[in-house]
N, C-alpha and C. Protein backbone atom coordinates (compact mmCIF):
# COMPACT_ATOMS: atom_id res chain seq x y z
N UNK A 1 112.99 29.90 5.90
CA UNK A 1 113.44 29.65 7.26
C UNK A 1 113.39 28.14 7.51
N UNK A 2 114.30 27.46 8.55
CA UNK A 2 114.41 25.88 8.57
C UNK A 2 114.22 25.80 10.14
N UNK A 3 113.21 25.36 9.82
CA UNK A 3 112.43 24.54 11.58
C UNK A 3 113.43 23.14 11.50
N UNK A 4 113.52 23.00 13.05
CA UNK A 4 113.97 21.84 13.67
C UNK A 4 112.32 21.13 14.36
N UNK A 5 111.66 20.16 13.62
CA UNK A 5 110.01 19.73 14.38
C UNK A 5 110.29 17.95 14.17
N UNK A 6 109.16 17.69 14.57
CA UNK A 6 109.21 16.53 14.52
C UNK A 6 107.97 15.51 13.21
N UNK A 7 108.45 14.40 12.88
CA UNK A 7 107.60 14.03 11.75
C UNK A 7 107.55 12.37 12.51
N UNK A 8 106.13 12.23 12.25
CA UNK A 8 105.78 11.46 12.99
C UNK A 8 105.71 9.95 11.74
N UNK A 9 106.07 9.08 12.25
CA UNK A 9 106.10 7.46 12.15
C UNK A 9 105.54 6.65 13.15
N UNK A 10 105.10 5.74 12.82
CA UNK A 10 104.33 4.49 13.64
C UNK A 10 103.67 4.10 13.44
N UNK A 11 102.73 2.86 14.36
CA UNK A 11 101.08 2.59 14.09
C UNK A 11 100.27 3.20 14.80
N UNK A 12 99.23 3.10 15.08
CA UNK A 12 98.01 3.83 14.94
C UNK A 12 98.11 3.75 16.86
N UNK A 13 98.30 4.66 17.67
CA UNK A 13 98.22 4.54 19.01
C UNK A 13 99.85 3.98 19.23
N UNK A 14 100.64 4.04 18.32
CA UNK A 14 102.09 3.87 19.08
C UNK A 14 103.16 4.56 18.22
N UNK A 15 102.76 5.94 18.13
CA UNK A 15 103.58 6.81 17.29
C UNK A 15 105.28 6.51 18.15
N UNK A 16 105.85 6.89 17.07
CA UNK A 16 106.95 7.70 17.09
C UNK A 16 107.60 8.93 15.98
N UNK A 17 108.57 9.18 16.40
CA UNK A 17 108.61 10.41 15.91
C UNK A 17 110.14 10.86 15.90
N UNK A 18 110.77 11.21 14.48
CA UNK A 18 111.81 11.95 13.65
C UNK A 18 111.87 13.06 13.82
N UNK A 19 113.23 13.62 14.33
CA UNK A 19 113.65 15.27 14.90
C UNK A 19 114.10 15.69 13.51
N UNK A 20 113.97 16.62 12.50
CA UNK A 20 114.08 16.58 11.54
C UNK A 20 114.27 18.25 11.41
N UNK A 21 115.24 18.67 10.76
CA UNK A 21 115.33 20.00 10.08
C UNK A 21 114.61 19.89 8.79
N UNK A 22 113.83 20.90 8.14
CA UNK A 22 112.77 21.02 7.61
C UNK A 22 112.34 22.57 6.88
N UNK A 23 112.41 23.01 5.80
CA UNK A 23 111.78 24.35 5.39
C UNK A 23 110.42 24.21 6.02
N UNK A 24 109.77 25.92 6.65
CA UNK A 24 109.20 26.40 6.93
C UNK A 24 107.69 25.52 6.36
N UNK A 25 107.63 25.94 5.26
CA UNK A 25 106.81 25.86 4.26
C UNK A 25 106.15 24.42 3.74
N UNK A 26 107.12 23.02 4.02
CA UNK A 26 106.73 22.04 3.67
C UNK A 26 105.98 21.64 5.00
N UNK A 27 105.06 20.30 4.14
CA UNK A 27 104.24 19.78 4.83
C UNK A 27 105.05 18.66 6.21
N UNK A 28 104.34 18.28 6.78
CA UNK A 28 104.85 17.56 7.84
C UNK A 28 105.40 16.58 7.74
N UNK A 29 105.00 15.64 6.46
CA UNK A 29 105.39 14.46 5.76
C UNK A 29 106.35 14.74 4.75
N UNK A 30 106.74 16.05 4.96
CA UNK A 30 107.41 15.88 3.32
C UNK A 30 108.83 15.97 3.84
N UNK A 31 109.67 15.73 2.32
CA UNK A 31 111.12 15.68 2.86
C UNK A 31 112.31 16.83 3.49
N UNK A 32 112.66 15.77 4.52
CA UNK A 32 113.65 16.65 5.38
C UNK A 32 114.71 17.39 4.75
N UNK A 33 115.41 18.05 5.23
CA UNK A 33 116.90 18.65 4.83
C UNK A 33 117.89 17.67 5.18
N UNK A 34 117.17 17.23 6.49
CA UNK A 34 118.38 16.26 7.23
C UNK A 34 117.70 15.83 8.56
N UNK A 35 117.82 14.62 9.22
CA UNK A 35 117.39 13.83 10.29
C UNK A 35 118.60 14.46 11.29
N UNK A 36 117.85 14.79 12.57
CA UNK A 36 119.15 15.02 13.43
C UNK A 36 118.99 14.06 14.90
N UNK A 37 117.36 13.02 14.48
CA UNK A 37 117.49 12.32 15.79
C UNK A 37 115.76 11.83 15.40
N UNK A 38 115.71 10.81 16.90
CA UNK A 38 114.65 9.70 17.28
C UNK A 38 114.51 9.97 17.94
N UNK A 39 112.93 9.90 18.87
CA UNK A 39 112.01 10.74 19.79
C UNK A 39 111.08 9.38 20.13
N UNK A 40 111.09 8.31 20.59
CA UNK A 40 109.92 7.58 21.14
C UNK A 40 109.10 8.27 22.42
N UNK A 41 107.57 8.87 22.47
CA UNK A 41 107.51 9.12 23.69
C UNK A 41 107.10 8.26 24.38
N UNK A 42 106.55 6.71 23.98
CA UNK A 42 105.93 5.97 24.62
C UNK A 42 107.25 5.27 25.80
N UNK A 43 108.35 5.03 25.15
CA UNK A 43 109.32 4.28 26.06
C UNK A 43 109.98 5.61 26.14
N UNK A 44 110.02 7.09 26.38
CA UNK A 44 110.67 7.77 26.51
C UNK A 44 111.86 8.30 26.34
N UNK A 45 112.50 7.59 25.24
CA UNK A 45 113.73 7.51 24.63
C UNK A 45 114.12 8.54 23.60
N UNK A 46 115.25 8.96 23.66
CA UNK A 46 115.65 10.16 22.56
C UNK A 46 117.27 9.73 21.98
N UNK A 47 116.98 9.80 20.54
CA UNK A 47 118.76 9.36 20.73
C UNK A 47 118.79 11.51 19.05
N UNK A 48 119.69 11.49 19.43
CA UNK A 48 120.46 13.11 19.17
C UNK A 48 121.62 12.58 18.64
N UNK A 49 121.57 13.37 17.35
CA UNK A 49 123.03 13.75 16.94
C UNK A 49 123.37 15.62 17.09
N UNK A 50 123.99 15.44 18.59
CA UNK A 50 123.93 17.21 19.09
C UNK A 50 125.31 17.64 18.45
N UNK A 51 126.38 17.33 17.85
CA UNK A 51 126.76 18.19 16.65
C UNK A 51 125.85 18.95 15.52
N UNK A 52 125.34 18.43 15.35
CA UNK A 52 124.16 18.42 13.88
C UNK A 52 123.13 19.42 14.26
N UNK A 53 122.30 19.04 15.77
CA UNK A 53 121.46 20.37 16.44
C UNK A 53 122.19 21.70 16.36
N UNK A 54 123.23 21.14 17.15
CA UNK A 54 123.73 22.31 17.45
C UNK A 54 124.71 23.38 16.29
N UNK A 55 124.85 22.63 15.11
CA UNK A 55 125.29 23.68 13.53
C UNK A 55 124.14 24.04 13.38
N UNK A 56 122.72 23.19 13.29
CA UNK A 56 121.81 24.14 12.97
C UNK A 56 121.64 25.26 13.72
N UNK A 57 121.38 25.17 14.93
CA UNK A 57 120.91 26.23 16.04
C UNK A 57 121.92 27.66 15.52
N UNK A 58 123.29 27.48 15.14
CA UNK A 58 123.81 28.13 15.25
C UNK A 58 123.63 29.02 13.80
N UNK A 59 123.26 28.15 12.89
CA UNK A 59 122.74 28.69 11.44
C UNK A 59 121.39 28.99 11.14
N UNK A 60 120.54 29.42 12.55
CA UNK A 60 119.56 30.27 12.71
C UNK A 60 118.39 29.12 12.48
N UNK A 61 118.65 28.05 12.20
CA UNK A 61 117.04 27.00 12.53
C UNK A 61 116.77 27.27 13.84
N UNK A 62 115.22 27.22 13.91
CA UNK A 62 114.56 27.28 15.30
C UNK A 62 113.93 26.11 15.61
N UNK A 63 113.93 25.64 16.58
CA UNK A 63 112.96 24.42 17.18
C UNK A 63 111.66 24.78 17.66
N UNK A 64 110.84 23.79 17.13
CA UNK A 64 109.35 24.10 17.89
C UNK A 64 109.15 23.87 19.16
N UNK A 65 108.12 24.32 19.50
CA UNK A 65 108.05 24.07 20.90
C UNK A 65 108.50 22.94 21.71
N UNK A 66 107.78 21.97 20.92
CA UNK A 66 107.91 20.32 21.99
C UNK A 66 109.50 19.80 21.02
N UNK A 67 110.16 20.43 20.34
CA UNK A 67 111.55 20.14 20.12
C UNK A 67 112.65 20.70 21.07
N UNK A 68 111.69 22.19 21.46
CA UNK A 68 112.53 22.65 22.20
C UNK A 68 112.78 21.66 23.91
N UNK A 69 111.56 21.66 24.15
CA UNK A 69 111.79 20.64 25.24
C UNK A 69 112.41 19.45 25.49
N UNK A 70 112.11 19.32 24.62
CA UNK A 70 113.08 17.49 23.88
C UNK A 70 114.83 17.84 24.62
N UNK A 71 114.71 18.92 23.72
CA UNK A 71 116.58 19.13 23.41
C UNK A 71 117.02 19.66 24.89
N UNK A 72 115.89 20.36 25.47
CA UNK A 72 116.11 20.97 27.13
C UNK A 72 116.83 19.52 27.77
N UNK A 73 115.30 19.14 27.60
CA UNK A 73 115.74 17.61 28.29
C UNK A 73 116.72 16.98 28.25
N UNK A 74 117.18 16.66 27.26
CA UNK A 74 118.46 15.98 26.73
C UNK A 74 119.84 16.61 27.20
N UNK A 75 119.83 17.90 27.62
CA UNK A 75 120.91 19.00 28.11
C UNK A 75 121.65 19.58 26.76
N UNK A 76 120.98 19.64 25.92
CA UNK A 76 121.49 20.42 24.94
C UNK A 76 121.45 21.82 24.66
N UNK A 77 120.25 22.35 25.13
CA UNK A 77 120.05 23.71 25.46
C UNK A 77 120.36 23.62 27.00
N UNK A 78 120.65 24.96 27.01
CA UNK A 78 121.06 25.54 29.01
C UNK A 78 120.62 26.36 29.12
């Protein structure tokens, strides 16, 4: 199964964080299938490639929780 989660980058107290499709099974660090976007939460910024979400969504990847919100936010889910 292929999660849509996030994999975290940054320094130490100023994460950011990679929207990333991902097998089930791998670790958090390990490699993606495919990048579908950038998540800063400190400056609150999201940049989406919502073609790309949205083939996955439709080819049965699920988003985790705080992806799902992300993508709410963004108006990608309705």
């Amino acid at each position: 199964m292929v999660k849509i989660r996030l994999k975290r980058y940054g320094r130490k107290q100023q994460p950011t964080y990679r929207i990333i499709a991902i097998d089930v099974q791998s670790r958090r660090e390990g490699r993606a299938l495919q990048e579908v976007g950038f998540y800063d939460p400190i400056k609150d910024v999201t940049h989406l490639n919502v073609p790309t979400v949205l083939a996955l969504l439709q080819k049965g990847a699920q988003p985790t929780e705080t992806v799902h919100h992300i993508l709410q936010k963004a108006g990608v889910l309705k």
